[in-house]
N, C-alpha and C. Protein backbone atom coordinates (compact mmCIF):
# COMPACT_ATOMS: atom_id res chain seq x y z
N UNK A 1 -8.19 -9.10 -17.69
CA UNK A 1 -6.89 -9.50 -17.15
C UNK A 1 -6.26 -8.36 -16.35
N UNK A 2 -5.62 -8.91 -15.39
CA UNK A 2 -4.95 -7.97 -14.47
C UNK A 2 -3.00 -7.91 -15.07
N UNK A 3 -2.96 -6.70 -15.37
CA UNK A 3 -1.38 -6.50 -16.05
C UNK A 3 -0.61 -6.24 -14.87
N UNK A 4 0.48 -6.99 -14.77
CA UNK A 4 1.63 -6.64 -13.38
C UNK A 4 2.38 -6.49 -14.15
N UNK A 5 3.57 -5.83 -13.21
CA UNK A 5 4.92 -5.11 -14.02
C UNK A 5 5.61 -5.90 -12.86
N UNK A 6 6.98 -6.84 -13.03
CA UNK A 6 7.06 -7.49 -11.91
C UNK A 6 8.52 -6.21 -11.54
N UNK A 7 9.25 -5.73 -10.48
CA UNK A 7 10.43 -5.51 -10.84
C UNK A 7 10.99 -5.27 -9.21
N UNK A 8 12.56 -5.91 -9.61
CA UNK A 8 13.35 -6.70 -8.66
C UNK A 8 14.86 -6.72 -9.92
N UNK A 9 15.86 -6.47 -8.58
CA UNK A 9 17.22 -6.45 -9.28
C UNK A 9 17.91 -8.36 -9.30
N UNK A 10 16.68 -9.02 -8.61
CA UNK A 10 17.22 -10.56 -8.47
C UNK A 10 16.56 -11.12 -9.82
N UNK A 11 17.21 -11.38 -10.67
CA UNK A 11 16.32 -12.09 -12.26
C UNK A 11 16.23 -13.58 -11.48
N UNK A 12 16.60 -14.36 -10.59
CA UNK A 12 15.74 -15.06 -10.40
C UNK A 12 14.38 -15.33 -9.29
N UNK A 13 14.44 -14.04 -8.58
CA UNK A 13 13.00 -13.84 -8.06
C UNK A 13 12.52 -13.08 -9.17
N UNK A 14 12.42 -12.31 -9.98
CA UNK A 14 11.35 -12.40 -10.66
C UNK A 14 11.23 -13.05 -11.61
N UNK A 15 11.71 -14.07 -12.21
CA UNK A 15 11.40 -15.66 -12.71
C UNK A 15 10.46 -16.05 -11.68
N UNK A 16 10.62 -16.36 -10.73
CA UNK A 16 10.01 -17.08 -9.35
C UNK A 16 8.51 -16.39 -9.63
N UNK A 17 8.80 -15.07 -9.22
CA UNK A 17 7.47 -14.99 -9.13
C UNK A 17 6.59 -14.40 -10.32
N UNK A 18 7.00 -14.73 -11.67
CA UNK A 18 6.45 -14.58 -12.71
C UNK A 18 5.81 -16.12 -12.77
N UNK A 19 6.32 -17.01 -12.59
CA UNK A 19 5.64 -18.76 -12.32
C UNK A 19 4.80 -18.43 -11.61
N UNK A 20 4.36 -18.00 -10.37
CA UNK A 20 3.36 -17.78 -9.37
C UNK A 20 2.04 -17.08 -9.93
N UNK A 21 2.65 -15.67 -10.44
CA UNK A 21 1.54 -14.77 -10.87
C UNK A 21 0.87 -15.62 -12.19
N UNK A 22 1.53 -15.97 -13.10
CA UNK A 22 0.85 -16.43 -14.35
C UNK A 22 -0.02 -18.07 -14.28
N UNK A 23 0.01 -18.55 -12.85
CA UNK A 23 -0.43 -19.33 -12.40
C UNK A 23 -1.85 -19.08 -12.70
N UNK A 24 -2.31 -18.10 -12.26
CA UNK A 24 -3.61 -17.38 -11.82
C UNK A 24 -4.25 -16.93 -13.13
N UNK A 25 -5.41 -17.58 -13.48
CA UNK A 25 -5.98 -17.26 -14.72
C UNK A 25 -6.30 -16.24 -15.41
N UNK A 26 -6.37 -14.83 -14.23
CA UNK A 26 -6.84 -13.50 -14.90
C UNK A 26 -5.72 -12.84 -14.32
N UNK A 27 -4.48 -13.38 -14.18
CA UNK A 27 -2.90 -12.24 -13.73
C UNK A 27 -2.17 -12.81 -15.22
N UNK A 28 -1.80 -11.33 -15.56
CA UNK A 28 -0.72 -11.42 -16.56
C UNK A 28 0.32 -10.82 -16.19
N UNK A 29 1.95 -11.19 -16.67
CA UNK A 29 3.06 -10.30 -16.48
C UNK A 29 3.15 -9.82 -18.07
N UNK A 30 2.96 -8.34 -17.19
CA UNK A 30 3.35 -7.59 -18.75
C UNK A 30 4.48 -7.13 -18.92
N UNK A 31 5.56 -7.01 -18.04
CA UNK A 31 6.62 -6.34 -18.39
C UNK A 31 7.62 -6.81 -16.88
N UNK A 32 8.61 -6.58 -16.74
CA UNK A 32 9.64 -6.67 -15.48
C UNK A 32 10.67 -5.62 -16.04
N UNK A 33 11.41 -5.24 -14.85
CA UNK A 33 12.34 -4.27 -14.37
C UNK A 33 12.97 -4.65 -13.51
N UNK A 34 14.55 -4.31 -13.80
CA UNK A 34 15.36 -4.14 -12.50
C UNK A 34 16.12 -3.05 -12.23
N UNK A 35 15.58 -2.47 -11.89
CA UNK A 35 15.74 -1.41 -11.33
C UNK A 35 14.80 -0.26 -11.18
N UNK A 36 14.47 0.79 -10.44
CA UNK A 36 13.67 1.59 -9.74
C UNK A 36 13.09 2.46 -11.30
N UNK A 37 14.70 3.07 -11.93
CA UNK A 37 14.53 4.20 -13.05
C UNK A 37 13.53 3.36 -14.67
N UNK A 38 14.32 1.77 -14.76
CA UNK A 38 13.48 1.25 -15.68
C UNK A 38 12.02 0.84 -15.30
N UNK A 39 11.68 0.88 -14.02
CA UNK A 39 10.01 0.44 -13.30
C UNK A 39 9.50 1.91 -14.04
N UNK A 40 9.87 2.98 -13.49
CA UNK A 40 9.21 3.89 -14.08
C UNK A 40 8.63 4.31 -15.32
N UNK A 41 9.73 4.00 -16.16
CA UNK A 41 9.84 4.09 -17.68
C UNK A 41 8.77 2.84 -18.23
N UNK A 42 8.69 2.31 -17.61
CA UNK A 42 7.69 0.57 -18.60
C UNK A 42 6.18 0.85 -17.60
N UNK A 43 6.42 1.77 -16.35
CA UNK A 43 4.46 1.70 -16.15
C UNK A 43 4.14 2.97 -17.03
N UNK A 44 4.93 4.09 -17.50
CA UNK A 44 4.74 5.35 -18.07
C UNK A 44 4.07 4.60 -19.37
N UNK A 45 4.92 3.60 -20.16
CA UNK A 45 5.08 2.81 -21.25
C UNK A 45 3.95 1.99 -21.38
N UNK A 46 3.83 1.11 -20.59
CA UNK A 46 3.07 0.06 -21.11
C UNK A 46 1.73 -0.16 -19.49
N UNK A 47 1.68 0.87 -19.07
CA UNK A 47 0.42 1.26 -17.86
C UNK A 47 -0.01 -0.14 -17.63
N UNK A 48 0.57 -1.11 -16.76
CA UNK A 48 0.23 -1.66 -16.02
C UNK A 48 -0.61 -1.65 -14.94
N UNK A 49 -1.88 -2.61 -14.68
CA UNK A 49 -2.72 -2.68 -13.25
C UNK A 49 -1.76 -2.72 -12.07
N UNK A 50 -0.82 -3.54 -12.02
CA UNK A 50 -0.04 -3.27 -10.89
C UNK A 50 1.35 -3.61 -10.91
N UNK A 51 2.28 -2.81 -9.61
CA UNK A 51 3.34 -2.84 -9.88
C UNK A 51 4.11 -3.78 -8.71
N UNK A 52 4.36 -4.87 -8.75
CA UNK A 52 4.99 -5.09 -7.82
C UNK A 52 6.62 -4.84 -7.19
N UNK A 53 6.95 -3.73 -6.80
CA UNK A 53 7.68 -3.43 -7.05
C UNK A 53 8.77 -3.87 -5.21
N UNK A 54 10.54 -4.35 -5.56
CA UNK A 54 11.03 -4.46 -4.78
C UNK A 54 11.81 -3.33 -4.13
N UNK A 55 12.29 -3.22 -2.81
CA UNK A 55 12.71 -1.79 -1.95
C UNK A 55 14.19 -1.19 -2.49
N UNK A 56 14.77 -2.08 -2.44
CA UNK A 56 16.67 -2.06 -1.93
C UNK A 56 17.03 -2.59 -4.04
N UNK A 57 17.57 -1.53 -4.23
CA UNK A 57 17.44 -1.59 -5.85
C UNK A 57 18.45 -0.85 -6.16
N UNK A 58 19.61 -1.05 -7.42
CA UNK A 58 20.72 -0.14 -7.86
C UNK A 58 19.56 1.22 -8.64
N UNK A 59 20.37 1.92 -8.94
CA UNK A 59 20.22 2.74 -9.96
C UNK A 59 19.47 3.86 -9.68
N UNK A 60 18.14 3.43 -8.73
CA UNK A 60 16.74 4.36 -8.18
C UNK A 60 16.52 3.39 -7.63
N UNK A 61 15.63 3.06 -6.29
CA UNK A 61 15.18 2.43 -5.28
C UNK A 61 14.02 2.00 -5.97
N UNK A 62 12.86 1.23 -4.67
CA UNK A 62 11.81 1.54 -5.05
C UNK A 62 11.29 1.90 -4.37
N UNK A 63 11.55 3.02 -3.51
CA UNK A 63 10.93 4.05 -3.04
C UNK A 63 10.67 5.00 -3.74
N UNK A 64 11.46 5.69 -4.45
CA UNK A 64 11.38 6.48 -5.16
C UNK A 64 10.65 6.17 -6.66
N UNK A 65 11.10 5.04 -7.34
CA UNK A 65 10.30 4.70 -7.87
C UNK A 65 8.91 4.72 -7.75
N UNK A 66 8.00 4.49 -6.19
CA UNK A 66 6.71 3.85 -6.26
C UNK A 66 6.48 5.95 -5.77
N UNK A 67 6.96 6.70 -5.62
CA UNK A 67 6.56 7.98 -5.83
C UNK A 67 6.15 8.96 -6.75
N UNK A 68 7.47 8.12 -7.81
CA UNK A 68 7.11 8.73 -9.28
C UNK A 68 5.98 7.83 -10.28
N UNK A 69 5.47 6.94 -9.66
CA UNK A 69 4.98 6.15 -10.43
C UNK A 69 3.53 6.47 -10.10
N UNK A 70 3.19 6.35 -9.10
CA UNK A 70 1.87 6.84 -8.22
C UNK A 70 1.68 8.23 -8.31
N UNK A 71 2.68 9.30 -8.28
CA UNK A 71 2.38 10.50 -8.99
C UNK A 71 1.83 11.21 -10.32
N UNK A 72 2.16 10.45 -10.61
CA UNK A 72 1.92 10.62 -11.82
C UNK A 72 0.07 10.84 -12.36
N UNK A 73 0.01 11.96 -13.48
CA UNK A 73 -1.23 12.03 -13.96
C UNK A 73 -2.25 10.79 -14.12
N UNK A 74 -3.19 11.07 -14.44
CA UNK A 74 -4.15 10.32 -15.26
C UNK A 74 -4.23 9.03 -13.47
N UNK A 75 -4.34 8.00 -14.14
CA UNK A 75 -4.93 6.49 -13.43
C UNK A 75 -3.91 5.75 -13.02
N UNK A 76 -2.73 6.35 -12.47
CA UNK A 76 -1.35 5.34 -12.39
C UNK A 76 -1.69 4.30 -11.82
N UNK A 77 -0.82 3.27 -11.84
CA UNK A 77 -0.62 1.42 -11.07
C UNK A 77 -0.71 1.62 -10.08
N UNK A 78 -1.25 0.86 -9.28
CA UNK A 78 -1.13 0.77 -7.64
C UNK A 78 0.37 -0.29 -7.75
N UNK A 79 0.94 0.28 -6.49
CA UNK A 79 2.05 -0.17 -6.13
C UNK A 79 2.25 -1.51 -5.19
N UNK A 80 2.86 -2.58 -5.23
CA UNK A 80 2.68 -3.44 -4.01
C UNK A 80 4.02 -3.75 -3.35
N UNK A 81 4.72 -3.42 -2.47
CA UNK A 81 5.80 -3.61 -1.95
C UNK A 81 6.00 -5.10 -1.53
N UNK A 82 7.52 -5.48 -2.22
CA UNK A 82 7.68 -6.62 -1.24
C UNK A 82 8.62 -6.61 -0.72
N UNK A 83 8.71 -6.66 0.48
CA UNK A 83 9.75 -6.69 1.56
C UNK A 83 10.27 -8.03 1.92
N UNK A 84 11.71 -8.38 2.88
CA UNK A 84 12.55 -8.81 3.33
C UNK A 84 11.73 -8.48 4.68
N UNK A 85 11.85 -7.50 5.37
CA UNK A 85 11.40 -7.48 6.75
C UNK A 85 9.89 -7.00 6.82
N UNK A 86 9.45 -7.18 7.55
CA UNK A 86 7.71 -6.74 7.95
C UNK A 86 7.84 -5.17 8.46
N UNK A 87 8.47 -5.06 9.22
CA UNK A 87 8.86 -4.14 10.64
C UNK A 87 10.09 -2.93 9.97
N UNK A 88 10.00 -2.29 9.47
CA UNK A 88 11.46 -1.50 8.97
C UNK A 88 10.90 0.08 8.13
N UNK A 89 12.07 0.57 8.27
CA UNK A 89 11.59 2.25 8.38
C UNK A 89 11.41 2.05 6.07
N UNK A 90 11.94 1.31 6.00
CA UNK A 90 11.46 1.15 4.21
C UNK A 90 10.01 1.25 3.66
N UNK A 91 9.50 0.16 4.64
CA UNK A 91 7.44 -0.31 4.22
C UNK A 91 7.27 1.14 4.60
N UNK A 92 7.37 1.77 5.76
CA UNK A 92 6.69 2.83 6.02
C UNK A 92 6.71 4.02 4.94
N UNK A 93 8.12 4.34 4.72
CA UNK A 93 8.31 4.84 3.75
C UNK A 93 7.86 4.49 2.21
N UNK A 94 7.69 3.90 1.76
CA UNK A 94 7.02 3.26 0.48
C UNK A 94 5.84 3.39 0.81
N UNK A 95 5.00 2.99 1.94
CA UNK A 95 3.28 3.76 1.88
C UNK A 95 3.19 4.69 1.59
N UNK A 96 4.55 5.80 2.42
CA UNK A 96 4.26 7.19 2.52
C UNK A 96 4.52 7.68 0.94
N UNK A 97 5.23 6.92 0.00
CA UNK A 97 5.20 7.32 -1.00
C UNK A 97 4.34 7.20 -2.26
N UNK A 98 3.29 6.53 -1.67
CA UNK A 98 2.04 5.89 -2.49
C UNK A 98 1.80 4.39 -2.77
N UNK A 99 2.21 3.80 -1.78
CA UNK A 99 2.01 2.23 -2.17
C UNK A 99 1.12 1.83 -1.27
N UNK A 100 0.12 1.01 -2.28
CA UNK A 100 -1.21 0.15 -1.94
C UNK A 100 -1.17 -0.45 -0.73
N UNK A 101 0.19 -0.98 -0.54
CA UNK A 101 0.70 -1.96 0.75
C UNK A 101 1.42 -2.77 0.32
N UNK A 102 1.96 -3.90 1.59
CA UNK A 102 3.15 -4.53 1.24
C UNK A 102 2.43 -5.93 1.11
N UNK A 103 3.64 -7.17 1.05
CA UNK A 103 3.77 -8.36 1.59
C UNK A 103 5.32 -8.47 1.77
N UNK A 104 5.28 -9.90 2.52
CA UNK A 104 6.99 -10.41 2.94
C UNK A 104 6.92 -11.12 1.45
N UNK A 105 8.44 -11.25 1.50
CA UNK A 105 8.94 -11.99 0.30
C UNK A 105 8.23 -13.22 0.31
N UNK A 106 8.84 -13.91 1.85
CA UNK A 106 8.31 -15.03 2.01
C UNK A 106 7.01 -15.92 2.37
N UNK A 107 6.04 -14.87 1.95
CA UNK A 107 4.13 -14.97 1.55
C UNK A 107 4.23 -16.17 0.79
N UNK A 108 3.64 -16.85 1.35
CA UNK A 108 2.83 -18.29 0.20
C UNK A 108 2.48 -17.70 -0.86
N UNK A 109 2.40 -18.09 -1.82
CA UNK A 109 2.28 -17.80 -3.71
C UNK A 109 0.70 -17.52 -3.63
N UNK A 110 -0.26 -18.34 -2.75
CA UNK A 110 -1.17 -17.70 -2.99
C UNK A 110 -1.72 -16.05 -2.16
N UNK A 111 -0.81 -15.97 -1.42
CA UNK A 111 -1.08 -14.75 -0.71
C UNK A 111 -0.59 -13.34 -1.57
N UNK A 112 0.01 -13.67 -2.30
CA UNK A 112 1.06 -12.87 -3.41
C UNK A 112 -0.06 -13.35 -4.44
N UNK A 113 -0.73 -13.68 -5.02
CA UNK A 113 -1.89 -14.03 -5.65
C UNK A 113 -3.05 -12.69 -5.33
N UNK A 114 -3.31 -13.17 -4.48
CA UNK A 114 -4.88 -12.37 -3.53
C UNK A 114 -4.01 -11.11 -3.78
N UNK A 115 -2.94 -10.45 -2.66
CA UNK A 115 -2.84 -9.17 -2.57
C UNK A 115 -2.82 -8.82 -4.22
N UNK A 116 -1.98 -9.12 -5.42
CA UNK A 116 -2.65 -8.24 -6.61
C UNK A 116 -3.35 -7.93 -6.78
N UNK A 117 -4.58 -8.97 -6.66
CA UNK A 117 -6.20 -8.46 -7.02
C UNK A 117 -7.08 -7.34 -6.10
N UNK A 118 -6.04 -7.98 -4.96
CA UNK A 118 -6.72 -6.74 -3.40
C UNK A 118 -6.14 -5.22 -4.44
N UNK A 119 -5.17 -5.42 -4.55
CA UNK A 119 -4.51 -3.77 -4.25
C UNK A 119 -4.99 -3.15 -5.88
N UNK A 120 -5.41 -4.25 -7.01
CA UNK A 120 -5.87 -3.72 -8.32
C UNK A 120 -7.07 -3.20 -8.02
N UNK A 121 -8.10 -3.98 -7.20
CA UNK A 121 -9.20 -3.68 -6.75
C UNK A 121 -9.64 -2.74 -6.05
N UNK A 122 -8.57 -1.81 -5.37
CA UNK A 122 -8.84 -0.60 -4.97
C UNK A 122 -8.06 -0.77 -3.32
N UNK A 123 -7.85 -1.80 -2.78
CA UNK A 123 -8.23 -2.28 -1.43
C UNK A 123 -6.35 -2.29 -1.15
N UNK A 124 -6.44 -2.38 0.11
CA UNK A 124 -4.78 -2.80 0.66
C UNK A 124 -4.62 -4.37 1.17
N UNK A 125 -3.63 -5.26 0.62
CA UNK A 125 -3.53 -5.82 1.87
C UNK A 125 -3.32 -6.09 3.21
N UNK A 126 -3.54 -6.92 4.11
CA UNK A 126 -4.07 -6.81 5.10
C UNK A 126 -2.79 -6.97 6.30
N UNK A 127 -1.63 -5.92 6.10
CA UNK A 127 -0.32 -6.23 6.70
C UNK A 127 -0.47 -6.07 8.10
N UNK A 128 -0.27 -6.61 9.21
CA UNK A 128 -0.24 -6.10 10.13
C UNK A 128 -0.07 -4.98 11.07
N UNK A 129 0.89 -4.17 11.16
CA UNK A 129 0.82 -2.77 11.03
C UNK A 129 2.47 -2.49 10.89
N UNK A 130 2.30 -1.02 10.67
CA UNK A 130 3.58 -0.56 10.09
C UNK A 130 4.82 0.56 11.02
N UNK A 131 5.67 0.56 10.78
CA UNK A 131 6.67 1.23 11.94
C UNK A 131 6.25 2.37 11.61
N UNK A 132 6.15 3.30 13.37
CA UNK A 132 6.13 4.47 12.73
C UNK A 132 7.65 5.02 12.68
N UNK A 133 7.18 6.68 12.48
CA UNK A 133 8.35 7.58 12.36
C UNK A 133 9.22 7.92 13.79
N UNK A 134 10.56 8.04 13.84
CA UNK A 134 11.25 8.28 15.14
C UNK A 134 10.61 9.60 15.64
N UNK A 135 9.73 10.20 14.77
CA UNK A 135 9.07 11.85 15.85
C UNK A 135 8.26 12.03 14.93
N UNK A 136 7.17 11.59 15.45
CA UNK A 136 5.83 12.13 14.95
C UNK A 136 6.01 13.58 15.33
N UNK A 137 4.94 13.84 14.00
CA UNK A 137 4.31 15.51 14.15
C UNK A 137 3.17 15.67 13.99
N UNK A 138 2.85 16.79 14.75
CA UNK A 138 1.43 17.02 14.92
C UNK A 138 1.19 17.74 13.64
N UNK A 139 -0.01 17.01 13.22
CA UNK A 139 -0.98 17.30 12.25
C UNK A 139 -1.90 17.99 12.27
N UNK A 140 -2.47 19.09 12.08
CA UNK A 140 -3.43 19.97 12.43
C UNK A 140 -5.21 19.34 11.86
N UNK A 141 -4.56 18.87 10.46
CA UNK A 141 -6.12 18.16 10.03
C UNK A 141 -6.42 17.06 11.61
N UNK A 142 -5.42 16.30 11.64
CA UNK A 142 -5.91 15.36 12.83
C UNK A 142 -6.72 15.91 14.07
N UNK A 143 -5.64 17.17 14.38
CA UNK A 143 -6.23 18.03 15.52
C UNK A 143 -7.46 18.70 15.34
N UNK A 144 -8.39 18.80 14.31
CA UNK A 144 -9.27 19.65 14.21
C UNK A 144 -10.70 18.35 14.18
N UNK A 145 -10.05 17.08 14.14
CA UNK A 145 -11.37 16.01 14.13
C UNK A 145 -12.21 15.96 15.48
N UNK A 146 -13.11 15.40 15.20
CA UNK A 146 -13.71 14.85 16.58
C UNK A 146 -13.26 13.93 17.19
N UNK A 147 -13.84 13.64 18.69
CA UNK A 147 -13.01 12.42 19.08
C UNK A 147 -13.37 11.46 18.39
N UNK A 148 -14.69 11.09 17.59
CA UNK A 148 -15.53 9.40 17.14
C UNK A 148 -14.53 10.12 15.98
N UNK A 149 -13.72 10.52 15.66
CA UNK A 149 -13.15 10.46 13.98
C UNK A 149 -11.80 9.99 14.08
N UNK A 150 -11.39 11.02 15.32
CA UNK A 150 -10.02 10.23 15.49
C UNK A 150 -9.83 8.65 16.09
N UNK A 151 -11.57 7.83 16.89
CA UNK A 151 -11.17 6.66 17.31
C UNK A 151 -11.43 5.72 15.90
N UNK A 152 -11.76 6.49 15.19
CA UNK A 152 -11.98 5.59 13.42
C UNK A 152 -11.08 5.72 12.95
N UNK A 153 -10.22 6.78 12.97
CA UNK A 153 -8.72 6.76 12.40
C UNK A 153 -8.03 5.68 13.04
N UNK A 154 -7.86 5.44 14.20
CA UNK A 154 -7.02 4.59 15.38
C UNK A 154 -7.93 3.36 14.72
N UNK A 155 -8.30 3.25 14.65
CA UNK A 155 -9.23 1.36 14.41
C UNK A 155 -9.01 1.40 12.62
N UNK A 156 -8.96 2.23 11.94
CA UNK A 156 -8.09 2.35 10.64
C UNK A 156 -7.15 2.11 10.42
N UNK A 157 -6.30 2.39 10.96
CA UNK A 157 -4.46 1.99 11.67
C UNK A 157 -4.46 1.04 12.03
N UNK A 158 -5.20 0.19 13.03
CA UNK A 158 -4.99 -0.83 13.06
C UNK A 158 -5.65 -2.05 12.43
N UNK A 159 -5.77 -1.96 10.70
CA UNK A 159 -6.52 -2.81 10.01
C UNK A 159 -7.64 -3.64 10.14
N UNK A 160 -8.64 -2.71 11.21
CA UNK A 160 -9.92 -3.13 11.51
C UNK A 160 -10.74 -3.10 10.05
N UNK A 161 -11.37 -4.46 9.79
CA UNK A 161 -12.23 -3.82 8.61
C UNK A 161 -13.48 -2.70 9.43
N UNK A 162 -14.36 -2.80 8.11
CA UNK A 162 -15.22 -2.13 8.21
C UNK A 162 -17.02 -3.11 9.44
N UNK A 163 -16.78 -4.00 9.43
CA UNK A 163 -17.40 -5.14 10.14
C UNK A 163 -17.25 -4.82 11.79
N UNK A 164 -15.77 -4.96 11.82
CA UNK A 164 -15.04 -5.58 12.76
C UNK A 164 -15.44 -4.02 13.71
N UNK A 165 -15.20 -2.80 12.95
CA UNK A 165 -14.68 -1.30 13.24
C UNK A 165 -16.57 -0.79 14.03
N UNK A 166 -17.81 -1.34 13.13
CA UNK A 166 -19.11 -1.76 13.81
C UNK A 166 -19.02 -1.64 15.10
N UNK A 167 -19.00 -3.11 15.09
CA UNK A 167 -18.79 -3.87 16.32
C UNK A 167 -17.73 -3.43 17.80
N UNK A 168 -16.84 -2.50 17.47
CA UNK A 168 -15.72 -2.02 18.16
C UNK A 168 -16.80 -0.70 18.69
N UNK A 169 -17.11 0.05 17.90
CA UNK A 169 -17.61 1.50 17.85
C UNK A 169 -19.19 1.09 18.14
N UNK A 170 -19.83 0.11 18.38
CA UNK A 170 -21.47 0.03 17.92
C UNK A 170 -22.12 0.98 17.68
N UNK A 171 -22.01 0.62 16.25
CA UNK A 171 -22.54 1.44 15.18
C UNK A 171 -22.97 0.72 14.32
N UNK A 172 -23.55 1.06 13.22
CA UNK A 172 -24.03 0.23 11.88
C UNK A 172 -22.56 0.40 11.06
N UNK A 173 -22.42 -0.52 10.14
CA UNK A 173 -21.54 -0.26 9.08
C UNK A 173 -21.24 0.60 8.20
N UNK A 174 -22.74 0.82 7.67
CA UNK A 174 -23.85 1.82 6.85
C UNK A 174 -22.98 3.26 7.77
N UNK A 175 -23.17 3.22 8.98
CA UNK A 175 -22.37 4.67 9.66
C UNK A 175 -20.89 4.29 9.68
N UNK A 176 -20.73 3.00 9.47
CA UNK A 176 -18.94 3.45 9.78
C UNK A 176 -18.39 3.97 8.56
N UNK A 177 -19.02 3.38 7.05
CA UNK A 177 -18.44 3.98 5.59
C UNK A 177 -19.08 5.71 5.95
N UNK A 178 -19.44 6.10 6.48
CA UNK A 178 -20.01 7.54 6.58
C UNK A 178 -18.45 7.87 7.12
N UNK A 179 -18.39 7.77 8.44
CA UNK A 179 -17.33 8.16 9.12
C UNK A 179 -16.03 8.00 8.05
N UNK A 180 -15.69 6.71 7.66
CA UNK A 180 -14.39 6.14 7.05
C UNK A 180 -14.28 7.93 6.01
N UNK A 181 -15.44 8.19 4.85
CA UNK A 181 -15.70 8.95 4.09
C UNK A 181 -14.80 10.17 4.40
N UNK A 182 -15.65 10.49 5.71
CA UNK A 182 -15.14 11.91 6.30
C UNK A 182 -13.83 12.19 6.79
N UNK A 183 -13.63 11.10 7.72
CA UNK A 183 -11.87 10.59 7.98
C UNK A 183 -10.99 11.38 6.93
N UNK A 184 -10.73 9.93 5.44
CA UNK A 184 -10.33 10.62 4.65
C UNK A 184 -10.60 11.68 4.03
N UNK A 185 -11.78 12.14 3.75
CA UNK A 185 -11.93 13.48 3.42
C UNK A 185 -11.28 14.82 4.38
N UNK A 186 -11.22 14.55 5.64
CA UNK A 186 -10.54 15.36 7.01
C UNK A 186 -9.22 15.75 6.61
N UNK A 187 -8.71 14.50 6.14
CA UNK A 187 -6.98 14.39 6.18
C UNK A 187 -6.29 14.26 5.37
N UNK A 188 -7.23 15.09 4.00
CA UNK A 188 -6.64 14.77 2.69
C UNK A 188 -6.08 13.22 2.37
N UNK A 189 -6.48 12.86 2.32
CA UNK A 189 -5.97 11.17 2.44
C UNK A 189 -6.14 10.47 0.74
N UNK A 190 -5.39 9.59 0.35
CA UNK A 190 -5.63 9.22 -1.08
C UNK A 190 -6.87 7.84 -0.74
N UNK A 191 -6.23 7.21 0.10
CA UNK A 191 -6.85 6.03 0.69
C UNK A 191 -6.72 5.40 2.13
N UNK A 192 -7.46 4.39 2.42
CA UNK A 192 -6.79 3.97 3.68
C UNK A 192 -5.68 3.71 4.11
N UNK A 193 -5.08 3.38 3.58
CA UNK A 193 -3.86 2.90 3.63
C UNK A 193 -2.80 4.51 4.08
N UNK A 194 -3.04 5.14 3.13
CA UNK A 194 -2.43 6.81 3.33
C UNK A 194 -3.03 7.22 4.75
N UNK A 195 -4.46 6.74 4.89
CA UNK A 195 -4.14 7.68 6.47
C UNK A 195 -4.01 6.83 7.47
N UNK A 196 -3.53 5.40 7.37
CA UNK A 196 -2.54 4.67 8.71
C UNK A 196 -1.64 5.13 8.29
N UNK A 197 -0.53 5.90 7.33
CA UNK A 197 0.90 6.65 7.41
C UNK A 197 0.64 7.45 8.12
N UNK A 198 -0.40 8.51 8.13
CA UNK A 198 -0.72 9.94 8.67
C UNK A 198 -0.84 9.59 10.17
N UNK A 199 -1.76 8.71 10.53
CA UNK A 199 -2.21 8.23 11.71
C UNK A 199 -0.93 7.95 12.58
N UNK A 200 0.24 7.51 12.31
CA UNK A 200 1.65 7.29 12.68
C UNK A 200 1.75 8.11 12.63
N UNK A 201 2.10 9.30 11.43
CA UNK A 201 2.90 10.22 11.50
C UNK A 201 2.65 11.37 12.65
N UNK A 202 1.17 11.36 12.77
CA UNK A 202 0.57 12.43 13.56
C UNK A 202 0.65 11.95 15.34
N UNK A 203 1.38 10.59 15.74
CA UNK A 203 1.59 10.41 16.40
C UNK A 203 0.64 9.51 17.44
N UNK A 204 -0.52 9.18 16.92
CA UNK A 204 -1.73 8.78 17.37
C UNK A 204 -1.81 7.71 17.88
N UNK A 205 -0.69 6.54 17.19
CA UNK A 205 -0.58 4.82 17.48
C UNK A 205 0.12 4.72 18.88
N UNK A 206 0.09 3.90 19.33
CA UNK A 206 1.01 3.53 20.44
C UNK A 206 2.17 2.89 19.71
N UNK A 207 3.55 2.99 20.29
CA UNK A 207 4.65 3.30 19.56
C UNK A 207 5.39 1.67 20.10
């Protein structure tokens, strides 16, 4: 079973989407929170697979929340943001603070389904892309890649799988997980997802 922590300051979205998740034969809700400081305290507590956690929150955000939560020692929760807007300096910020990735509120139940298992599973969902920062800065790990590393970073950023990223680059796949490897290994990176923040931050996307 997959353990979610649902948490949101609206008790009836997370009613809502405690009906949705427990729909799903191998999602359990193990716990809910409203607010940023009690999310923290119940994944420390009761280590949930994932956290779905909401942005705009009294007490502690969940920005800050999905920082201290993902920081944390040992095997912490992957984080899943759900947003109100797609497009807003929040998602960005919440990647940058360790979250798996987002969805909109207003995702069909089964898409809010899939992304748990995506983001328990190691993987991000598949958001379209994310705002960058009003002034990128140059990154020196970025600056020290090759060009085939930085056009794998750029096709990383823009949620090319690994198939698709082939076919773009013709290459084998077999060579693009080589490259993907080194990428993150280049840029200190936790995951993919961490280096489309970097990839923005370092200024690389078209804006």
């Amino acid at each position: 079973m997959i353990e979610v922590l649902l948490v949101d300051d609206d008790l009836l979205m997370r009613a809502g989407l405690r009906m949705i998740i427990e729909q799903a034969p191998d999602l359990l809700v193990s716990g809910e929170a409203s607010d940023g400081q009690q999310a923290v305290a119940a994944a420390r507590r009761d280590h949930p697979d994932v956290v779905v956690m909401d942005v705009r929150m009294p007490v502690m955000g969940g920005i800050e929340a999905t920082r201290q939560i993902t920081s944390a020692g040992g095997d912490p929760p992957k984080v899943l943001i759900l947003t109100t807007f797609e497009l807003d300096e929040y998602v960005f910020n919440a990647l940058k603070a360790g979250a798996s990735g987002f969805l909109l509120k207003r995702s069909p139940p089964e898409l809010l389904i899939e992304g748990i298992r995506t983001v328990a599973g190691g993987h991000a969902p598949a958001h379209r892309r994310v705002l960058p920062p009003a002034h990128p800065t140059e990154n020196p790990r970025i600056a020290e890649m090759t060009e085939r590393e930085r056009e794998v970073l750029v096709a990383i950023a823009r949620r090319l799988s690994n198939e698709e990223l082939a076919e773009t680059l013709f290459i084998s796949e077999n060579t693009v997980k080589t490259h993907v490897k080194r990428v993150l290994a280049k840029l200190g990176a936790r995951d993919r997802v961490h280096a489309v923040v970097m990839a923005y931050e370092g200024g690389l996307m078209d804006r």
